[in-house]
Protein backbone atom coordinates (compact mmCIF):
# COMPACT_ATOMS: atom_id res chain seq x y z
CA UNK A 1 14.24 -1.51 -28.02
CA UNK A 2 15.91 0.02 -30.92
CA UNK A 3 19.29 -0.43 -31.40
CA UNK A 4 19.82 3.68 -31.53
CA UNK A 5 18.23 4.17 -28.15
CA UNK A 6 20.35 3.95 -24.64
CA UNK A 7 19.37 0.94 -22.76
CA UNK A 8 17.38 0.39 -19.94
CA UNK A 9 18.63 1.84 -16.41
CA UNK A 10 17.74 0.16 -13.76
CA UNK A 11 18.43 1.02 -9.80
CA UNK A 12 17.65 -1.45 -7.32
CA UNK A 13 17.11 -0.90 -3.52
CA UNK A 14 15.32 -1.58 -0.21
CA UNK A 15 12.63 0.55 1.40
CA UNK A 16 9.97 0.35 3.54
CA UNK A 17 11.22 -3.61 4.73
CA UNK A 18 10.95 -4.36 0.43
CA UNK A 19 12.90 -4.44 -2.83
CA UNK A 20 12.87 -1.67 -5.17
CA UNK A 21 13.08 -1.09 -8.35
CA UNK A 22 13.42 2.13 -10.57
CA UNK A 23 13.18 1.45 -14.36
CA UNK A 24 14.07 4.41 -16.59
CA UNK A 25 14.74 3.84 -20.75
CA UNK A 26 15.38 6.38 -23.41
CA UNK A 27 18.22 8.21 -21.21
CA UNK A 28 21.80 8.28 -21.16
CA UNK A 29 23.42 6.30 -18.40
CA UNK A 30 24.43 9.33 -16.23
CA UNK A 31 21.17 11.30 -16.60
CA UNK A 32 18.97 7.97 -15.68
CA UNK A 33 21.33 7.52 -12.41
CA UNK A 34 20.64 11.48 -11.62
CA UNK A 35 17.15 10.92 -12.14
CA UNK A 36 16.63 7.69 -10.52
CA UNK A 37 18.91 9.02 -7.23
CA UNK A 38 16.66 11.88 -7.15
CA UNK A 39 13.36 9.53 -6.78
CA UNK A 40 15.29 6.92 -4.51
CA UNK A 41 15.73 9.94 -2.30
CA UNK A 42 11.96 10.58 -2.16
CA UNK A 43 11.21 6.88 -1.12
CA UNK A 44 13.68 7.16 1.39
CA UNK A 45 12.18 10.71 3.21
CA UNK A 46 8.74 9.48 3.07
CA UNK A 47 9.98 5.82 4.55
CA UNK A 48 11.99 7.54 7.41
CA UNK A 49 8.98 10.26 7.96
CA UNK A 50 5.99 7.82 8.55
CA UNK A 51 7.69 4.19 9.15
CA UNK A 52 5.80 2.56 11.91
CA UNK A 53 9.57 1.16 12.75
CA UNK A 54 10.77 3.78 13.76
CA UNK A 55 11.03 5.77 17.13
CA UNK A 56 12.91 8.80 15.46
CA UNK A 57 10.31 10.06 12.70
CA UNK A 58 7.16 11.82 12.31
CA UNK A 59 5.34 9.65 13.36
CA UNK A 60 6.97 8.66 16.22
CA UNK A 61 6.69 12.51 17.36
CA UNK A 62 2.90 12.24 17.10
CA UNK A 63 2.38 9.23 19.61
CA UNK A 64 5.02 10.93 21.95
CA UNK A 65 2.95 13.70 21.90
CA UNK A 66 -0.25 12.49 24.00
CA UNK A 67 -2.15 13.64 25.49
CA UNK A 68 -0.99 17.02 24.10
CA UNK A 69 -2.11 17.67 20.50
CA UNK A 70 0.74 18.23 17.69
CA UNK A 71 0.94 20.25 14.66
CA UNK A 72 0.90 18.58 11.17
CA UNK A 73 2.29 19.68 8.03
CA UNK A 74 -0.11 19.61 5.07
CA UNK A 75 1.22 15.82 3.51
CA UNK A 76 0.50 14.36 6.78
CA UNK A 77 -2.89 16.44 7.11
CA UNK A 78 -3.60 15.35 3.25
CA UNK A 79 -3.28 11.37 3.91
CA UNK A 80 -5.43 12.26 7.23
CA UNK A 81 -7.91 13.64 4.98
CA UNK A 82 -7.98 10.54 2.69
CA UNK A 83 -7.86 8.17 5.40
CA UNK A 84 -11.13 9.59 6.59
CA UNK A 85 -12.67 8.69 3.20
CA UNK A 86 -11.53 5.46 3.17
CA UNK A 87 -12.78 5.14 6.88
CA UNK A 88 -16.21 6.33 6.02
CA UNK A 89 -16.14 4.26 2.47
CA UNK A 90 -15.70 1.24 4.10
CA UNK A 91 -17.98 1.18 6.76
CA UNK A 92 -15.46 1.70 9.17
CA UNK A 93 -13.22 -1.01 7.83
CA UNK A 94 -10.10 0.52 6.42
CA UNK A 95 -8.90 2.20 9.67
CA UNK A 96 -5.32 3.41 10.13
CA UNK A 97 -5.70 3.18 14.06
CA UNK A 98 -5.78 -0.66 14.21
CA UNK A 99 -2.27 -1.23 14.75
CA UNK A 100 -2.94 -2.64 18.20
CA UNK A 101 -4.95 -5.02 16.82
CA UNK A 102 -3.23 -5.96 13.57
CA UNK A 103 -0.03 -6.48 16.05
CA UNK A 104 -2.00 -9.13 17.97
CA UNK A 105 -1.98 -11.67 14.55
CA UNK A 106 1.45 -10.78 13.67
CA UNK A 107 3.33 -14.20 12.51
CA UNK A 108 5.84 -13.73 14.90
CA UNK A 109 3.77 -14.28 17.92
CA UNK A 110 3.17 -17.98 16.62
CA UNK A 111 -0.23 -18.18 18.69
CA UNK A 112 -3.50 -16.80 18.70
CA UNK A 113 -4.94 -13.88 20.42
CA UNK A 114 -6.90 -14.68 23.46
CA UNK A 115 -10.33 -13.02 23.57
CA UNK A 116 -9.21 -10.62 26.24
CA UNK A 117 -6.52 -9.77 24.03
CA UNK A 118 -8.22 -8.71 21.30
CA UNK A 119 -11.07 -6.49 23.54
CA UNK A 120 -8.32 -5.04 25.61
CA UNK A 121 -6.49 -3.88 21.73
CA UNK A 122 -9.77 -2.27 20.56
CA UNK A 123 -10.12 -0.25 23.29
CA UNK A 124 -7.00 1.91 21.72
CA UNK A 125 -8.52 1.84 17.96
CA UNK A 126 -11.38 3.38 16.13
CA UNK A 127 -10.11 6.21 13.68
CA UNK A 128 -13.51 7.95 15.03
CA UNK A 129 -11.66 8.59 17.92
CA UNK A 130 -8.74 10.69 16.99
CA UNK A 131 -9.36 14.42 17.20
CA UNK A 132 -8.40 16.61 14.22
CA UNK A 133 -8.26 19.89 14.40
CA UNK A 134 -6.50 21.47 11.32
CA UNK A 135 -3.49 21.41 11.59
CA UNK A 136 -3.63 19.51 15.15
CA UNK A 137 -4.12 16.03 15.90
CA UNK A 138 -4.56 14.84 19.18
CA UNK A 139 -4.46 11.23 19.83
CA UNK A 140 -7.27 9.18 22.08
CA UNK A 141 -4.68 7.18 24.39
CA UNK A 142 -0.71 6.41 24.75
CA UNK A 143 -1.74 3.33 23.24
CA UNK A 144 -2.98 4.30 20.23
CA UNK A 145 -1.13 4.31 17.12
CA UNK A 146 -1.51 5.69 13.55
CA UNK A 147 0.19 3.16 10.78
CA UNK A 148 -0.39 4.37 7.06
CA UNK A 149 -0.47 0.71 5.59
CA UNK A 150 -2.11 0.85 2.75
CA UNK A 151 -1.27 4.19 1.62
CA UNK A 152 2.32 5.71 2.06
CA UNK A 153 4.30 3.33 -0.18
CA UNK A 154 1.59 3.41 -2.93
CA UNK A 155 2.50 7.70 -2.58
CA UNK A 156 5.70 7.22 -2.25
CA UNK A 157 6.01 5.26 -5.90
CA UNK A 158 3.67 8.33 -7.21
CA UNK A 159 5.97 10.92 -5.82
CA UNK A 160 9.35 8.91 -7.50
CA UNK A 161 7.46 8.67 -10.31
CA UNK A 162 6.56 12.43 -10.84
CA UNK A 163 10.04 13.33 -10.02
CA UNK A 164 11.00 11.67 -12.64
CA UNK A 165 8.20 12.90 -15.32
CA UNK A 166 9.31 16.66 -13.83
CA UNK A 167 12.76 16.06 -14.93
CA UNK A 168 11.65 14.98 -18.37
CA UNK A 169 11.50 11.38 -18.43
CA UNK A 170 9.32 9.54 -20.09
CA UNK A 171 9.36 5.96 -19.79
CA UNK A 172 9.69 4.04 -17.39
CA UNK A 173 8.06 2.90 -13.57
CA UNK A 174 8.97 3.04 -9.92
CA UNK A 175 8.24 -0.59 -8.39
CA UNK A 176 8.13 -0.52 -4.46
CA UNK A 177 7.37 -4.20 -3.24
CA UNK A 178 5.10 -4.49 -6.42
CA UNK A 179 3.41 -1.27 -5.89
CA UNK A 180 3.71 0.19 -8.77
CA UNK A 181 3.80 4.15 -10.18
CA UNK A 182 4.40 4.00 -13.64
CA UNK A 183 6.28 7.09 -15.29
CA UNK A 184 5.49 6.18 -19.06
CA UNK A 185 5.73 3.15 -21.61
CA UNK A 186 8.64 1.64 -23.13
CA UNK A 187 10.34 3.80 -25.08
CA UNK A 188 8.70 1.56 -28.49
CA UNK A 189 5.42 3.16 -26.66
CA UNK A 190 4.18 -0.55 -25.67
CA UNK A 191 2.85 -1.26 -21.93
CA UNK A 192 4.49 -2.59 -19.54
CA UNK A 193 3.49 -5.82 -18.60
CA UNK A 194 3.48 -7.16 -14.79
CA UNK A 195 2.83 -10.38 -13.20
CA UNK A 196 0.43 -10.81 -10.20
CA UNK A 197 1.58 -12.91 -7.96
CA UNK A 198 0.05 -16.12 -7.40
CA UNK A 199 -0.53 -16.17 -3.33
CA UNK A 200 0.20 -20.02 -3.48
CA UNK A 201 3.11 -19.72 -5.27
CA UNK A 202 4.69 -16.63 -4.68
CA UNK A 203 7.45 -17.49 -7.66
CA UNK A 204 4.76 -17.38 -10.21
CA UNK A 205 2.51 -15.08 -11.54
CA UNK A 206 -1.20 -15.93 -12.45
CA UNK A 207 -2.11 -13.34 -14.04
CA UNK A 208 -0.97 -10.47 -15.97
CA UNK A 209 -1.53 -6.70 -16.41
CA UNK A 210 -0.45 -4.25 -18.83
CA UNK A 211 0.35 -0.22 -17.76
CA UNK A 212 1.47 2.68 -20.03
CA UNK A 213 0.49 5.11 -16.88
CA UNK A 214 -0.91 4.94 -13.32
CA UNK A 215 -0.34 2.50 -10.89
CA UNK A 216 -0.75 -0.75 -9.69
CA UNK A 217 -1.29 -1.89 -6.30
CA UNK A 218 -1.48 -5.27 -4.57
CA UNK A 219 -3.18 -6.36 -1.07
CA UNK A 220 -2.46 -10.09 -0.08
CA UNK A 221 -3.25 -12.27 2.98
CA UNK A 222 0.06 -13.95 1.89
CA UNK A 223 2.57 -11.50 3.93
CA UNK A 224 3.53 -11.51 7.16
CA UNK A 225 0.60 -13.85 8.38
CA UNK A 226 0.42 -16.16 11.19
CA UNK A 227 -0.34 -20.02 11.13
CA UNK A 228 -0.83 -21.56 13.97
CA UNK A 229 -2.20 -25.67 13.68
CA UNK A 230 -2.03 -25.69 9.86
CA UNK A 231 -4.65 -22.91 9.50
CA UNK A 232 -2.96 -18.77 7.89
CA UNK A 233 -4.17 -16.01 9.47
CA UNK A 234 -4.11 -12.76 7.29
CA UNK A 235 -1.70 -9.84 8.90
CA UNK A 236 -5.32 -7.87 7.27
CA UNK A 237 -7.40 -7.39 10.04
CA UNK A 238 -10.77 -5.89 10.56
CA UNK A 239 -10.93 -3.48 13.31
CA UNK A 240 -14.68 -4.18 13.67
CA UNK A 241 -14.25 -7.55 14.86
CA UNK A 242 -10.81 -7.61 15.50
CA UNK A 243 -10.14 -10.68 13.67
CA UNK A 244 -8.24 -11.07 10.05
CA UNK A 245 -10.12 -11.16 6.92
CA UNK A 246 -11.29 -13.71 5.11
CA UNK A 247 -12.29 -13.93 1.58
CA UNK A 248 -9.85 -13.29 -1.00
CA UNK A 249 -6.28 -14.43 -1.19
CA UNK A 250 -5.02 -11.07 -2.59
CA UNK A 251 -6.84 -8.10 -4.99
CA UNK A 252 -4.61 -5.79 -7.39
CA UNK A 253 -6.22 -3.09 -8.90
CA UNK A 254 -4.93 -0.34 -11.24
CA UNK A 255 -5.59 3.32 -11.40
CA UNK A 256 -4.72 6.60 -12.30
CA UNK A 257 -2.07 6.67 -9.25
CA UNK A 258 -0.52 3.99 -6.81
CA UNK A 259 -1.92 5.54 -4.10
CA UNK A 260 -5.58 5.57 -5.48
CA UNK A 261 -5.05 1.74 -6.46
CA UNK A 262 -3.79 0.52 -3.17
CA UNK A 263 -6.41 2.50 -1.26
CA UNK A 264 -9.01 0.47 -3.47
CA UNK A 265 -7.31 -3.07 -3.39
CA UNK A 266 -6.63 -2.55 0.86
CA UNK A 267 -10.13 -1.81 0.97
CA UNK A 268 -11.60 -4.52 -1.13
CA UNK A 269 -9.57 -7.06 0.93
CA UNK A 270 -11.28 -5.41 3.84
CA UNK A 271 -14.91 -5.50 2.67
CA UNK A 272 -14.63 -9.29 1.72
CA UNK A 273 -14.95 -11.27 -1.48
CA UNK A 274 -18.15 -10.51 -2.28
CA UNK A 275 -18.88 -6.52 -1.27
CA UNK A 276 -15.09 -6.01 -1.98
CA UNK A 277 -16.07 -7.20 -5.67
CA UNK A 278 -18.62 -4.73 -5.65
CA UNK A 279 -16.83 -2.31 -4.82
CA UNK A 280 -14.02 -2.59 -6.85
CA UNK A 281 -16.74 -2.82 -9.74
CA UNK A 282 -18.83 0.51 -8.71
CA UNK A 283 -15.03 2.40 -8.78
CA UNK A 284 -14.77 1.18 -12.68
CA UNK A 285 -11.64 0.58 -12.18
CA UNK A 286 -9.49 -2.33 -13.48
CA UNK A 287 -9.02 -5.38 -11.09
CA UNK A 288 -7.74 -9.63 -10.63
CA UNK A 289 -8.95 -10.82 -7.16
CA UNK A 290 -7.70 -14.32 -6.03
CA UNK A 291 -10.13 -15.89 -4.11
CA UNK A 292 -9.00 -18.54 -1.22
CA UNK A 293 -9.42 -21.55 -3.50
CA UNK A 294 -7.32 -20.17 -6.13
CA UNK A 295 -9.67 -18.97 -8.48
CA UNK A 296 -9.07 -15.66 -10.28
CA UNK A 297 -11.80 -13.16 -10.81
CA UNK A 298 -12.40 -10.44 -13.02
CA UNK A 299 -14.68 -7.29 -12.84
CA UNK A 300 -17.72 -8.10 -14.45
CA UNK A 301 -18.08 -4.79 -16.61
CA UNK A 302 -16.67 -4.54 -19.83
CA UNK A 303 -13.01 -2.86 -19.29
């Protein structure tokens, strides 16, 4: 950075059970901390709004609700809407009603899932069987539950980040967990330049990408798994089997927005190594997939 410019700014926090990080260069101290207070306030709504967590939120008012229907506002009817694209794109795959099944492999439990378990779980999901009626959802059970993994804290780095574009900054990015929203480049108008994780070596990176706008998103089998005998069991489960994924180790892809990059990478990691790859190739968009013996891939059109 040039000597004559203000340095970096940089405001550090935890949201939605990760470590934040808002970046913001080419401002004076006190304007960056307005700015980057403003956006931290953002991630915070939209964490307390739709955190699964949480039995005082939005979405908590929605499963309380059954069997009566409830009224949405239009953000929650808008990330309804995409779900259902992603539900449909994926063959059923990407479905934000498995959270009684995803709950089943949670680390936590330290065992596996009996069969009974896991039939008696998918009796509550299938995102087929919630009833929308603009602006009125109804849920199919008191058992069912609507998690928006995958999708709110990819929108919630896009919504710090225009925030901070609105109020006339122009470089920097919003960094939730590695989910990424980036506001602009470096204020010498080079990229930035982020590490992917290396899923057997979390310390490291193994491979790089370089943003000067959009996002990045990562999906991993890494987190929150459960190993039981030796063998990891990804927290990633597919709701048509009701069983974890297999395939690859984690997929990052980036995109015009965070949200439209973790909606790809979630469902890549869904569709498996090979139709994931295909996928992620027919959306043109730029990806690294680490497959489960540790090899990277690339997309195989020219970027």
């Amino acid at each position: 950075m040039a000597a004559s410019q203000p340095r970096a700014y940089r405001l550090a926090f935890a949201a939605m059970g990760c470590p934040c990080v808002i970046a913001l260069e080419g401002l004076d101290v006190e304007r960056a901390s307005r700015l980057a207070e403003l956006a931290k306030s953002e991630v915070d709504r939209l964490d307390q709004k739709y955190s699964h967590y949480r039995d005082d939120n939005e979405l908590a008012r929605w499963h309380a609700a059954w069997p009566n229907p409830v009224r949405l506002d239009e953000e929650s009817l808008a990330l309804l809407r995409l779900a259902a694209v992603l539900h449909d794109d994926s063959g059923g795959r990407f479905d934000i009603t498995a959270a009684p099944l995803t709950r089943l492999w949670d680390g936590k439990r330290g065992r596996l899932p009996t069969a009974v378990e896991i039939d008696a779980a998918r009796t509550h999901v299938g995102f087929a069987r919630l009833r929308i009626e603009a602006p009125f959802l109804t849920l199919p059970s008191r058992e069912a539950r609507i998690e928006f993994g995958g999708l709110v804290k990819e929108y919630a780095a896009d919504r710090a980040a225009d925030i901070c574009r609105d109020a006339g900054a122009l470089h920097g990015l919003v960094d939730l967990g590695g989910d990424i929203a980036v506001i602009g480049p470096h204020v010498d108008d080079t990229p930035w330049r982020i590490g992917i994780r290396n899923p057997s070596a979390r310390e490291s990176s193994i491979a790089d990408i370089e943003l000067r706008c959009g996002g990045l998103a990562t999906s991993g089998d890494y987190e929150r798994c459960l190993i039981v005998e030796g063998k990891r069991y990804s927290h990633i489960v597919d709701p048509l089997s009701g069983w974890p994924v297999a395939g690859f180790s984690s997929v990052s892809v980036s995109a015009p927005s965070a949200l439209i990059a973790g909606a790809a990478c979630t469902t890549a990691m869904l569709l498996g190594a090979e139709a994931g790859a295909q996928y992620l190739d027919e959306l043109r968009l730029p990806w690294v997939a680490v497959g489960a013996d540790g090899g990277v891939r690339r997309p195989t059109w020219p970027e």
